[in-house]
PDB file of N, CA and C in Angstrom:
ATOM      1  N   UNK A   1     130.901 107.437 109.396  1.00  0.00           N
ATOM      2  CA  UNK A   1     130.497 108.828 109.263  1.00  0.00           C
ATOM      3  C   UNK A   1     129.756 109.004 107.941  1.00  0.00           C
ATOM      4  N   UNK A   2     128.848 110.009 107.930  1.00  0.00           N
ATOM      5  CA  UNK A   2     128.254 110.149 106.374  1.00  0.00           C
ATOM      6  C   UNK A   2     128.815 111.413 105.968  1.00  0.00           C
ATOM      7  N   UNK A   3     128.656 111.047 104.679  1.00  0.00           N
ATOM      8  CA  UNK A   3     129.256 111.981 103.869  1.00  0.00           C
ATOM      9  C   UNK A   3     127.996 113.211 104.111  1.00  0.00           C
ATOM     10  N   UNK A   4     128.360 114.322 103.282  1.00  0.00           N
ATOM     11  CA  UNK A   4     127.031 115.470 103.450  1.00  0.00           C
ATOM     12  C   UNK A   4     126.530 115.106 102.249  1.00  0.00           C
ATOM     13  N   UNK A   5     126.136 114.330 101.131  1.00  0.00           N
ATOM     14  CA  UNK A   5     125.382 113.898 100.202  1.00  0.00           C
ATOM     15  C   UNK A   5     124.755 112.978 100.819  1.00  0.00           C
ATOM     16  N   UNK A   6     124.912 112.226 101.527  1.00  0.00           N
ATOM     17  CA  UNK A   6     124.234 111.138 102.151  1.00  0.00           C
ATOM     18  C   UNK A   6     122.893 112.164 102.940  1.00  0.00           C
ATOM     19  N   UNK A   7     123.304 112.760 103.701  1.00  0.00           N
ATOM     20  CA  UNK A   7     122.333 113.533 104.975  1.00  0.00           C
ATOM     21  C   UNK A   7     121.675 114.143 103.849  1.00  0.00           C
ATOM     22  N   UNK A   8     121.989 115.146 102.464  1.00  0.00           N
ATOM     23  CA  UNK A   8     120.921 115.690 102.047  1.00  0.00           C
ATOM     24  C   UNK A   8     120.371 114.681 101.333  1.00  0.00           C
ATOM     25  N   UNK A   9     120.438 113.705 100.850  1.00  0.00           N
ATOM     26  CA  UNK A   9     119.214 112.941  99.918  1.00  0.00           C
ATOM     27  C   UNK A   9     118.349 112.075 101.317  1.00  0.00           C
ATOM     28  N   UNK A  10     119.431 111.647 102.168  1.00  0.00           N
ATOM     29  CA  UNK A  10     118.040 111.451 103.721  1.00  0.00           C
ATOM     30  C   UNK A  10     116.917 112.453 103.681  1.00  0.00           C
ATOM     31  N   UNK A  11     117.350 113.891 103.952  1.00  0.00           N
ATOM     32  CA  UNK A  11     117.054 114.876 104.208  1.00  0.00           C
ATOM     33  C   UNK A  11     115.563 115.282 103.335  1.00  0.00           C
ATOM     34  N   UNK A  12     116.232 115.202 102.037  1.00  0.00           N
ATOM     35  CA  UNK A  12     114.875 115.405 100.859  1.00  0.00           C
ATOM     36  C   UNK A  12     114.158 114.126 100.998  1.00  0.00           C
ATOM     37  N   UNK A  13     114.186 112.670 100.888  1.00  0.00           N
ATOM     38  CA  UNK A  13     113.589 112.271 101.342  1.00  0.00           C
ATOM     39  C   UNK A  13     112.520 111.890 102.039  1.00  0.00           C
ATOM     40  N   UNK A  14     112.424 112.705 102.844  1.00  0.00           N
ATOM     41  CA  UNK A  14     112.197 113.022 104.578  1.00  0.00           C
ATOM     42  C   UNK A  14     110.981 114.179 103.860  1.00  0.00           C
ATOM     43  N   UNK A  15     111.632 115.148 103.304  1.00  0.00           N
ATOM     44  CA  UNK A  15     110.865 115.920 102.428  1.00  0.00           C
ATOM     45  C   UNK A  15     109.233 115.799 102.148  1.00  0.00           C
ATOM     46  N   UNK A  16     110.224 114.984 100.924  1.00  0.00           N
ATOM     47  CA  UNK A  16     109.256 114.361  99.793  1.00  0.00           C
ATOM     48  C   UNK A  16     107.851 113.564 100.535  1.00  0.00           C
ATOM     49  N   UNK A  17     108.700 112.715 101.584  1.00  0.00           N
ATOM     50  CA  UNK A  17     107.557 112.158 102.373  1.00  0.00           C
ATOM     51  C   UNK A  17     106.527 112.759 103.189  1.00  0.00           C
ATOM     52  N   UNK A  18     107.164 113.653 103.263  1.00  0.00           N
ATOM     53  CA  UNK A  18     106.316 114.582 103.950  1.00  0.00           C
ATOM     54  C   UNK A  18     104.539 115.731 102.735  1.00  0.00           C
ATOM     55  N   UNK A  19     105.820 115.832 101.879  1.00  0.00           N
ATOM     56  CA  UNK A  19     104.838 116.319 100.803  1.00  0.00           C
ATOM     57  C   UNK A  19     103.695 115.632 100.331  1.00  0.00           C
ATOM     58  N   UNK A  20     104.105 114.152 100.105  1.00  0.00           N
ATOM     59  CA  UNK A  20     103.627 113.333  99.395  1.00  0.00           C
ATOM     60  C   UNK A  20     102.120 112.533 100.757  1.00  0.00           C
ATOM     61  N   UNK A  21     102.632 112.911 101.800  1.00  0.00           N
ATOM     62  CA  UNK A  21     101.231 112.860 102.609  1.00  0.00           C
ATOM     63  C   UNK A  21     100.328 114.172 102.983  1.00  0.00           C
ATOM     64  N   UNK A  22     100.887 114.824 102.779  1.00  0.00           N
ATOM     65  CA  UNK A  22      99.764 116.330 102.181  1.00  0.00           C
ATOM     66  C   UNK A  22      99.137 116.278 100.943  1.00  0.00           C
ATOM     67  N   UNK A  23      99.689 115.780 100.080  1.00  0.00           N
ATOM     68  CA  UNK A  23      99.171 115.600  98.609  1.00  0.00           C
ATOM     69  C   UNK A  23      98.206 114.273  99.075  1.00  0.00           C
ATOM     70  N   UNK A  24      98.434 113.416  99.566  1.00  0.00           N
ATOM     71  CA  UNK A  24      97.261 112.473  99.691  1.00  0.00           C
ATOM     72  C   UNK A  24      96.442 112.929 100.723  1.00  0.00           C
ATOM     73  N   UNK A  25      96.435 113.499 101.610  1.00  0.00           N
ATOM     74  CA  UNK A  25      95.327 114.424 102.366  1.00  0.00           C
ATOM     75  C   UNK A  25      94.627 115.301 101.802  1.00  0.00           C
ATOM     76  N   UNK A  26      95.040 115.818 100.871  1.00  0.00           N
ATOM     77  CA  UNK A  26      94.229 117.173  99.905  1.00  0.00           C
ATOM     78  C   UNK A  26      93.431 115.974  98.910  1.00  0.00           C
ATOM     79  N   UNK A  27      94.194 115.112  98.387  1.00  0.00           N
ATOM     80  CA  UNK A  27      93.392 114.230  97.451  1.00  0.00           C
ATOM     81  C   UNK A  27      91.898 113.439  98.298  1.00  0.00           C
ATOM     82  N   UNK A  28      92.119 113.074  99.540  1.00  0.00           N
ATOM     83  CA  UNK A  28      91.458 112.408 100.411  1.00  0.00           C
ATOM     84  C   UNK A  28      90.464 113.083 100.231  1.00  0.00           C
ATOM     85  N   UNK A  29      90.786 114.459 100.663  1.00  0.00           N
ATOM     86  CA  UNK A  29      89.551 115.674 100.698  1.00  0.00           C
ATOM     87  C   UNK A  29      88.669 115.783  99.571  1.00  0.00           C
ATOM     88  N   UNK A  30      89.246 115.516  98.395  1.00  0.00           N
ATOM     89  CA  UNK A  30      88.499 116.183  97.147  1.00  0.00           C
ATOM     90  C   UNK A  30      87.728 114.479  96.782  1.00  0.00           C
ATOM     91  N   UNK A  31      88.206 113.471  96.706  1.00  0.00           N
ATOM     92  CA  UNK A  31      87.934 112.271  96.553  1.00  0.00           C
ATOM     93  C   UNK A  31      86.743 111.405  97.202  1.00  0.00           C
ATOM     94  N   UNK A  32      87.571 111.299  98.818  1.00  0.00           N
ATOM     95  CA  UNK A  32      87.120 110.476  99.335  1.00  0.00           C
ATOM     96  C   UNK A  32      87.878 109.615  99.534  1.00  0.00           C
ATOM     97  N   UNK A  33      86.547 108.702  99.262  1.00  0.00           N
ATOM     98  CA  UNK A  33      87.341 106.529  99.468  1.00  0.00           C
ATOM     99  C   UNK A  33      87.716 106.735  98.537  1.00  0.00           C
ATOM    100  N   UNK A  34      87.435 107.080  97.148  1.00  0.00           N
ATOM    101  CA  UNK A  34      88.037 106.894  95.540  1.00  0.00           C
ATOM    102  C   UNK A  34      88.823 107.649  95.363  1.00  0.00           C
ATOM    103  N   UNK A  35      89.993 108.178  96.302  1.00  0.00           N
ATOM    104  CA  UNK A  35      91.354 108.655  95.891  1.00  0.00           C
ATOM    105  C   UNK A  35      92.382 107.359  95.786  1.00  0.00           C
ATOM    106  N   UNK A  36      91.905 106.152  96.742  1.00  0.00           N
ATOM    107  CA  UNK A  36      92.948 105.263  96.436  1.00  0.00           C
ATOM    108  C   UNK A  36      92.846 104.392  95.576  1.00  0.00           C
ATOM    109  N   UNK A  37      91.565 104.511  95.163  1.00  0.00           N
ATOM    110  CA  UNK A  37      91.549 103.887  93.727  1.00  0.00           C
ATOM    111  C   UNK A  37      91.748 104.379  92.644  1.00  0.00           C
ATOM    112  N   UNK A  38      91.874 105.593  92.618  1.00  0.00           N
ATOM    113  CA  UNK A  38      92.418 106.548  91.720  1.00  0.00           C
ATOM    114  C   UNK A  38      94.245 106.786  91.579  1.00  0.00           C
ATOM    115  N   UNK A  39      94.508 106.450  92.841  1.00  0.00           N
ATOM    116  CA  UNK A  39      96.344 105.860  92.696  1.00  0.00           C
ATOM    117  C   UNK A  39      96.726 104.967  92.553  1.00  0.00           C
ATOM    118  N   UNK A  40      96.006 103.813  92.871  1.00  0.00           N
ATOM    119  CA  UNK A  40      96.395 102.421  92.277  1.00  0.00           C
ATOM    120  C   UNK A  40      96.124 102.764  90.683  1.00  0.00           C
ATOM    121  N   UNK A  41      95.116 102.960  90.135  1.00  0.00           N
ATOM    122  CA  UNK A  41      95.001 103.063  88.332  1.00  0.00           C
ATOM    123  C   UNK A  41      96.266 103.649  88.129  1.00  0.00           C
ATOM    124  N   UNK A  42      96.283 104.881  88.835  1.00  0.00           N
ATOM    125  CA  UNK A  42      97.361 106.000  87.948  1.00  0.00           C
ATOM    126  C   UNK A  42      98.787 104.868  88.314  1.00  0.00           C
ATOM    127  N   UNK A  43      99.196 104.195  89.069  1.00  0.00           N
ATOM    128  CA  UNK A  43     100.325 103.734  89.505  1.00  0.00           C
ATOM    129  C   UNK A  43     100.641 102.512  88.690  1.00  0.00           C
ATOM    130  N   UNK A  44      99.260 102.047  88.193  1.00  0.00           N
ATOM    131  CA  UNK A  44      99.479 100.491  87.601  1.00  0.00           C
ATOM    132  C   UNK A  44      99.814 101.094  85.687  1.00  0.00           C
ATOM    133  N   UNK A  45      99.651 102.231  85.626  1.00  0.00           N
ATOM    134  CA  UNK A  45      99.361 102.307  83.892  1.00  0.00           C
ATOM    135  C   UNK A  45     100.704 102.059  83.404  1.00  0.00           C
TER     136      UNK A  45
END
């Protein structure tokens, strides 16, 4: 059985992932091809 801390950090998770591919769709938009080269830099610093 899970505890209810377990289901909410699944839960946000689930979230976050969700956010975090809207935020790269809006970036896509403003960018282009050079949004993912613009997250690899920011990711490698």
């Amino acid at each position: 059985m899970y505890r209810k801390n377990d289901i909410q950090l699944a839960a946000k998770i689930v979230e976050l992932d969700l956010l975090r591919d809207e935020l790269y769709e809006e970036l896509m938009r403003q960018l282009g091809s050079k949004a993912h080269e613009l997250l690899r830099k920011i990711q490698n610093q």
